[in-house]
Protein backbone atom coordinates (compact mmCIF):
# COMPACT_ATOMS: atom_id res chain seq x y z
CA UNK A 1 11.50 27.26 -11.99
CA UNK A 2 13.09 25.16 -14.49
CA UNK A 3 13.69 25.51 -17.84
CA UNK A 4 12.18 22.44 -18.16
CA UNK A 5 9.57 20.59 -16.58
CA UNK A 6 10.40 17.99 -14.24
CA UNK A 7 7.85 14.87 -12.76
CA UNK A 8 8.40 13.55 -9.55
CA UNK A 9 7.12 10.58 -8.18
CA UNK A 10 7.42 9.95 -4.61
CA UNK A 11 5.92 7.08 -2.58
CA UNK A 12 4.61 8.40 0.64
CA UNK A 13 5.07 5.56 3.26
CA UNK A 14 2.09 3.84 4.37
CA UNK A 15 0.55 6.46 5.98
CA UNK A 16 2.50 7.66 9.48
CA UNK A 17 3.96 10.61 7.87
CA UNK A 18 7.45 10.01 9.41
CA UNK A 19 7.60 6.97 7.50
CA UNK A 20 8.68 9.01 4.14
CA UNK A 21 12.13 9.35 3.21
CA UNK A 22 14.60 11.95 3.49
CA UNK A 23 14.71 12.03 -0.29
CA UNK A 24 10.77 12.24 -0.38
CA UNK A 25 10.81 15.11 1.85
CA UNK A 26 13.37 17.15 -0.05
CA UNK A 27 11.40 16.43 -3.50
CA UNK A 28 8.56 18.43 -1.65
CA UNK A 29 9.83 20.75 -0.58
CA UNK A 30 11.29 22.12 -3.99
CA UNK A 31 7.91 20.97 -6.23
CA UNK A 32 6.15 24.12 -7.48
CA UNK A 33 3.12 21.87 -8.15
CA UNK A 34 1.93 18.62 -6.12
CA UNK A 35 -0.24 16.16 -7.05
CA UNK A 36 -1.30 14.32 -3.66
CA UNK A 37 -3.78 10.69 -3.73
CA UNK A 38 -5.91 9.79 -0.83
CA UNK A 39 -3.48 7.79 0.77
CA UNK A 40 -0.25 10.21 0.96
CA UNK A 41 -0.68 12.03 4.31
CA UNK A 42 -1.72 15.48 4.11
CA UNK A 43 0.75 16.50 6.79
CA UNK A 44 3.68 16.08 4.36
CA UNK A 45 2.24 19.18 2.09
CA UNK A 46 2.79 21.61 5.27
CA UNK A 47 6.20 22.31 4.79
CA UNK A 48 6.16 23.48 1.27
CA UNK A 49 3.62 26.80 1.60
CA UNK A 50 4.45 28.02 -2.09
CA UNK A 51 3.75 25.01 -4.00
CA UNK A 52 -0.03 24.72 -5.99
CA UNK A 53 -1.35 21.53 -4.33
CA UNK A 54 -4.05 19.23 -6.68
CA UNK A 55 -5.92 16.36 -4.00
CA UNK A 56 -6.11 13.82 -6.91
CA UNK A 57 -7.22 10.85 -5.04
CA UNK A 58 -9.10 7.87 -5.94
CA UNK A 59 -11.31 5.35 -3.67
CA UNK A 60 -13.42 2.65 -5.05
CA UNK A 61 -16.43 4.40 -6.48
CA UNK A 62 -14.85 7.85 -5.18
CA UNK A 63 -12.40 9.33 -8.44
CA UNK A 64 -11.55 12.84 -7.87
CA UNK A 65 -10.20 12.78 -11.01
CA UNK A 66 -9.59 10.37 -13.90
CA UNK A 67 -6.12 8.94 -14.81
CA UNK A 68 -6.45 10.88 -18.17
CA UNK A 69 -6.81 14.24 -15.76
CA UNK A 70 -4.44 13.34 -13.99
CA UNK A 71 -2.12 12.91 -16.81
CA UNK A 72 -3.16 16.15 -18.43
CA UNK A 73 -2.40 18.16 -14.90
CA UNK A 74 0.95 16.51 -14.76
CA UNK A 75 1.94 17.68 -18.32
CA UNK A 76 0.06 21.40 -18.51
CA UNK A 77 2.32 21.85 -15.54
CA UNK A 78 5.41 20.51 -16.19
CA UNK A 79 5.84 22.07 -19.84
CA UNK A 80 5.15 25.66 -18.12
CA UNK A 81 8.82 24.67 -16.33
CA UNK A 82 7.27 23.66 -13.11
CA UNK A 83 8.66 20.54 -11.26
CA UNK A 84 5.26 18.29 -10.24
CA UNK A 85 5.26 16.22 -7.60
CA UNK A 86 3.14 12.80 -7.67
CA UNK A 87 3.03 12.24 -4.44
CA UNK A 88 1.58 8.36 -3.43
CA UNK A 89 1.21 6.27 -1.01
CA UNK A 90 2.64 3.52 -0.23
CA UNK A 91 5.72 3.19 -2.64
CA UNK A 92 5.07 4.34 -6.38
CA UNK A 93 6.04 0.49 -7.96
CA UNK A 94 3.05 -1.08 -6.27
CA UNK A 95 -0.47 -1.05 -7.00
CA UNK A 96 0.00 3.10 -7.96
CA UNK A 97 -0.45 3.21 -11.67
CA UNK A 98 3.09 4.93 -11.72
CA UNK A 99 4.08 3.20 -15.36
CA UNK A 100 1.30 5.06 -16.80
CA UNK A 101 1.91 8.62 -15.66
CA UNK A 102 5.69 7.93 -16.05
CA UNK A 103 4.75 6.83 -19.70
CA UNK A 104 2.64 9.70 -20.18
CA UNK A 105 5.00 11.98 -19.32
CA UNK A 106 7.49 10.67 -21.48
CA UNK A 107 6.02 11.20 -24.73
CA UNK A 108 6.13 15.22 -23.86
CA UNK A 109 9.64 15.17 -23.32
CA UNK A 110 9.20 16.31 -19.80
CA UNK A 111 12.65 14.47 -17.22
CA UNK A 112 10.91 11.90 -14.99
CA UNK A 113 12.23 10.67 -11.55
CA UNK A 114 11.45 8.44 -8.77
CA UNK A 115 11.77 8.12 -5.51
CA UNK A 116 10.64 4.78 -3.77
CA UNK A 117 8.54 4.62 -0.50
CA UNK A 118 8.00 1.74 2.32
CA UNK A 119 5.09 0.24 0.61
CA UNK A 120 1.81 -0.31 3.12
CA UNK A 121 2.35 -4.17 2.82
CA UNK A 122 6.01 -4.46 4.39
CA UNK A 123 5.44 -1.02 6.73
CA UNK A 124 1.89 -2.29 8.28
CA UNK A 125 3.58 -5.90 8.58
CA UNK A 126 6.79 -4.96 10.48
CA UNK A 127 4.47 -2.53 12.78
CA UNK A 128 2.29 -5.12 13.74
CA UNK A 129 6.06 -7.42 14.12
CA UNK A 130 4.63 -9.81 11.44
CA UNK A 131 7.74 -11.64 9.79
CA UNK A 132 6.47 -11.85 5.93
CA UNK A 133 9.53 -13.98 5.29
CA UNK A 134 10.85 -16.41 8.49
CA UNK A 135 14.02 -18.49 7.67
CA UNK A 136 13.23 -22.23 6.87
CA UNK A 137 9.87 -21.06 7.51
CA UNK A 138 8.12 -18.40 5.21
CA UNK A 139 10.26 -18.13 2.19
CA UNK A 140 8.15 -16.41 -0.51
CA UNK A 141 5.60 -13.21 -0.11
CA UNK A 142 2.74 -13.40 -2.92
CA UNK A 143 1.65 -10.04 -3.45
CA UNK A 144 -2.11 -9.57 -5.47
CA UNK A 145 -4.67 -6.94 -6.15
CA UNK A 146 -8.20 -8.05 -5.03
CA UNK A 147 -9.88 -7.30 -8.40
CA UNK A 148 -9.01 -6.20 -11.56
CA UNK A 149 -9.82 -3.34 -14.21
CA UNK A 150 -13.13 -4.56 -14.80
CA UNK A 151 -14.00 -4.92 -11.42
CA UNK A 152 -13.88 -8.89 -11.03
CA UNK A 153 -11.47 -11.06 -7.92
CA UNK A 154 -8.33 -11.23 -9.76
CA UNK A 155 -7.74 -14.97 -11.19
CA UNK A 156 -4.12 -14.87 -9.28
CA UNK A 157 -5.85 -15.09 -6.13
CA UNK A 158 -6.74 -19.08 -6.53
CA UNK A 159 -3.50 -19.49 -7.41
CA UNK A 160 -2.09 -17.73 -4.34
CA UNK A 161 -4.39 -19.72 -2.16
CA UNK A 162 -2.60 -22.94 -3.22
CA UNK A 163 1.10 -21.29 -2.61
CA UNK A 164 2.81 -21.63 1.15
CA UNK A 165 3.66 -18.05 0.88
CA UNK A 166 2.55 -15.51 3.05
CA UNK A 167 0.17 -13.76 0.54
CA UNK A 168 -0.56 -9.68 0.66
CA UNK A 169 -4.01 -8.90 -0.47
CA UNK A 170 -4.42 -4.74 -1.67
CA UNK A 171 -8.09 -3.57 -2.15
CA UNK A 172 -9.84 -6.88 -0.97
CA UNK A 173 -12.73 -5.88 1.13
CA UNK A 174 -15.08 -5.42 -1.68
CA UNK A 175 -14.07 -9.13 -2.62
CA UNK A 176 -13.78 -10.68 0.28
CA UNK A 177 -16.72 -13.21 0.42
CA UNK A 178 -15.03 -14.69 -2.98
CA UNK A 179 -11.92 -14.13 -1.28
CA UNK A 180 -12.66 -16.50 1.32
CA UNK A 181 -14.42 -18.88 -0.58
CA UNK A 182 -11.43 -19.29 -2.53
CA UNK A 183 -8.75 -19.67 -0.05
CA UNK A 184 -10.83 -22.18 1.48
CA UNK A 185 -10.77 -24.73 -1.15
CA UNK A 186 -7.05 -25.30 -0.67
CA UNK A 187 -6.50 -24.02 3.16
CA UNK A 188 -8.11 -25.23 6.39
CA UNK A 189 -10.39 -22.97 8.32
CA UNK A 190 -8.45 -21.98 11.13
CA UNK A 191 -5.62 -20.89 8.62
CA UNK A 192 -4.34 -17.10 10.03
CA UNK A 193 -5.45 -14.00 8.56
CA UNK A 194 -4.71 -10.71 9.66
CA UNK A 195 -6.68 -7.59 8.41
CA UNK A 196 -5.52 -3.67 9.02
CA UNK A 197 -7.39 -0.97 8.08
CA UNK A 198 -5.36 2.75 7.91
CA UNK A 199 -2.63 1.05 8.42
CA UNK A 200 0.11 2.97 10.53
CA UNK A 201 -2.31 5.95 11.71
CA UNK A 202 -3.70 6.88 14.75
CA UNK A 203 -7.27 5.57 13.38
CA UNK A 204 -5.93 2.28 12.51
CA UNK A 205 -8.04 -0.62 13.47
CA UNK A 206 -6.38 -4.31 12.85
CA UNK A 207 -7.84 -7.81 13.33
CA UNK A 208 -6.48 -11.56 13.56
CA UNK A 209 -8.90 -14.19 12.87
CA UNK A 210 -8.91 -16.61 10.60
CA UNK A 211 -9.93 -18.15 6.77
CA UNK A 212 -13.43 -19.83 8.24
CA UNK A 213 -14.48 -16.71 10.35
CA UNK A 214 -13.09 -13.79 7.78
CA UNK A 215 -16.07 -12.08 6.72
CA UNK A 216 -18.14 -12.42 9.94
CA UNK A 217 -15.07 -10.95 11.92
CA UNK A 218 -14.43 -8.14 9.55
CA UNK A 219 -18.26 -7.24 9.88
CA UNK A 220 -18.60 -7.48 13.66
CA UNK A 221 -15.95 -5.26 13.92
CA UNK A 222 -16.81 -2.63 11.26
CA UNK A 223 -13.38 -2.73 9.33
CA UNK A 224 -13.77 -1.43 5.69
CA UNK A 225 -11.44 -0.11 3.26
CA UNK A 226 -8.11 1.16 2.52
CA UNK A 227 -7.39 -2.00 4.09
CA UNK A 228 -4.59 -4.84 3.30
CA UNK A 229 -5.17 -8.59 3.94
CA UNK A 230 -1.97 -10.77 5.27
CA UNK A 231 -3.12 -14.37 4.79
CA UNK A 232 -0.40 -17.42 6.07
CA UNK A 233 0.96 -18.31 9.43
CA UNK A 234 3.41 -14.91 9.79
CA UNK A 235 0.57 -13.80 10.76
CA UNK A 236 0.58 -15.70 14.39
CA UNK A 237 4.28 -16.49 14.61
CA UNK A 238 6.10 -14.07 16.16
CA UNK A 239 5.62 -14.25 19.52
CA UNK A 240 4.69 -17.69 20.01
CA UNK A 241 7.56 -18.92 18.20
CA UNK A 242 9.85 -16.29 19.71
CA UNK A 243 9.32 -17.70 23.41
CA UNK A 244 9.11 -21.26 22.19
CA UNK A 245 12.90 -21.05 21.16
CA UNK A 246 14.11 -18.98 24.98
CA UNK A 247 14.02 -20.74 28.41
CA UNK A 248 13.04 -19.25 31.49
CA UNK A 249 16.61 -18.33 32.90
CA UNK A 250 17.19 -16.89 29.50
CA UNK A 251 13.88 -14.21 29.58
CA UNK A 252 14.77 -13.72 33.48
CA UNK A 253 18.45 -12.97 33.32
């Protein structure tokens, strides 16, 4: 135990739990307390049997706890000389509310580290072998929640619509008619999308349609949330593009 408390945050991967770091591992492995969300694989708590583990997760609709509680576990903890773990998923810098607990934490005194994690929009795109950024091609990733605080489609996403970027919705199913709608005032209807539900698990389901048949796809084939949206044409270049480039004596010899 420490003489002080220490807070850990450490970004899970995006859900295969070999996808952690090294670093990750060894945080939790030496937490006395952990703090896990919905999305940080429960397999990664099995090889610390002595730590007091808190599920603190939080779907749409679905809060296990507040953010305040969450805060308030975090602290109570860490000024009894425990080192917490806040363990996320994804990586802690996006979409994770990390600034807040960080912040939180801060203004008790208690040390505060952080250890990064493959975030679910770069690890479910090189899975699936989509190139966000392609030289001369692709040369910007746009990166946007779905909604906001209060609920509503965030106003960045009509101005990600009218970018060439490959854009990388987070929580978007619950938006996705005005999603749609959106992107199709400045893109044409065939325009790729790609759509990947538990991304990087053995449950994963994935989809490639496109802008005009989004939301009939996504319903025909039952996909739902945690899910990330990939919108642009990385989304059907890799192959294509790959064997476009090689002749036939080069793929046979």
């Amino acid at each position: 135990m420490l003489d002080k408390g220490l807070l850990t945050l450490v970004g899970a991967g995006p859900g295969d739990p070999e996808l952690i770091t090294l670093k990750g591992l060894k945080a939790i492995d030496a937490a006395d307390v952990i703090l896990y969300d919905a999305l940080a694989n429960k397999e990664l708590l099995s090889s610390n049997k002595k730590a007091l583990t808190y599920y603190v997760g939080k779907r749409k609709g679905k809060h296990s706890h507040s953010q305040t509680e969450i805060n308030h576990l975090i602290v109570s903890n860490a000024r009894k000389g425990k080192h917490v773990v806040r363990l996320k998923g994804g990586d802690v810098s996006v979409f994770a509310r990390a600034a807040e607990e960080l912040e939180y934490a801060t203004l008790f005194g208690i040390e505060t580290k952080v250890i990064p994690g493959i975030s679910s929009y770069s690890g479910i795109a090189a899975q699936h072998q989509i190139p966000l950024t392609r030289r001369c091609e692709n040369e910007s990733i746009w990166i946007t929640t779905g909604y906001t605080c209060e609920g509503e489609i965030s106003n960045d996403i009509q101005y990600a619509a009218q970018s060439s970027a490959t854009v990388v919705i987070f929580m978007g199913m619950s938006k996705l008619a005005s999603i749609q709608k959106e992107f199709l005032q400045y893109k044409p209807f065939d325009y790729p999308v790609a759509v990947v539900q538990n991304g990087t698990l053995p449950n994963e389901k994935q989809l490639v349609t496109n802008l005009g048949k989004l939301t009939e796809d996504v319903k025909n084939n039952n996909l739902e949330n945690p899910a990330i949206l990939i919108v642009g044409h990385a989304v059907t270049s890799t192959v294509s593009k790959l064997l476009s480039t090689i002749n036939e004596s080069e793929i046979t010899a």
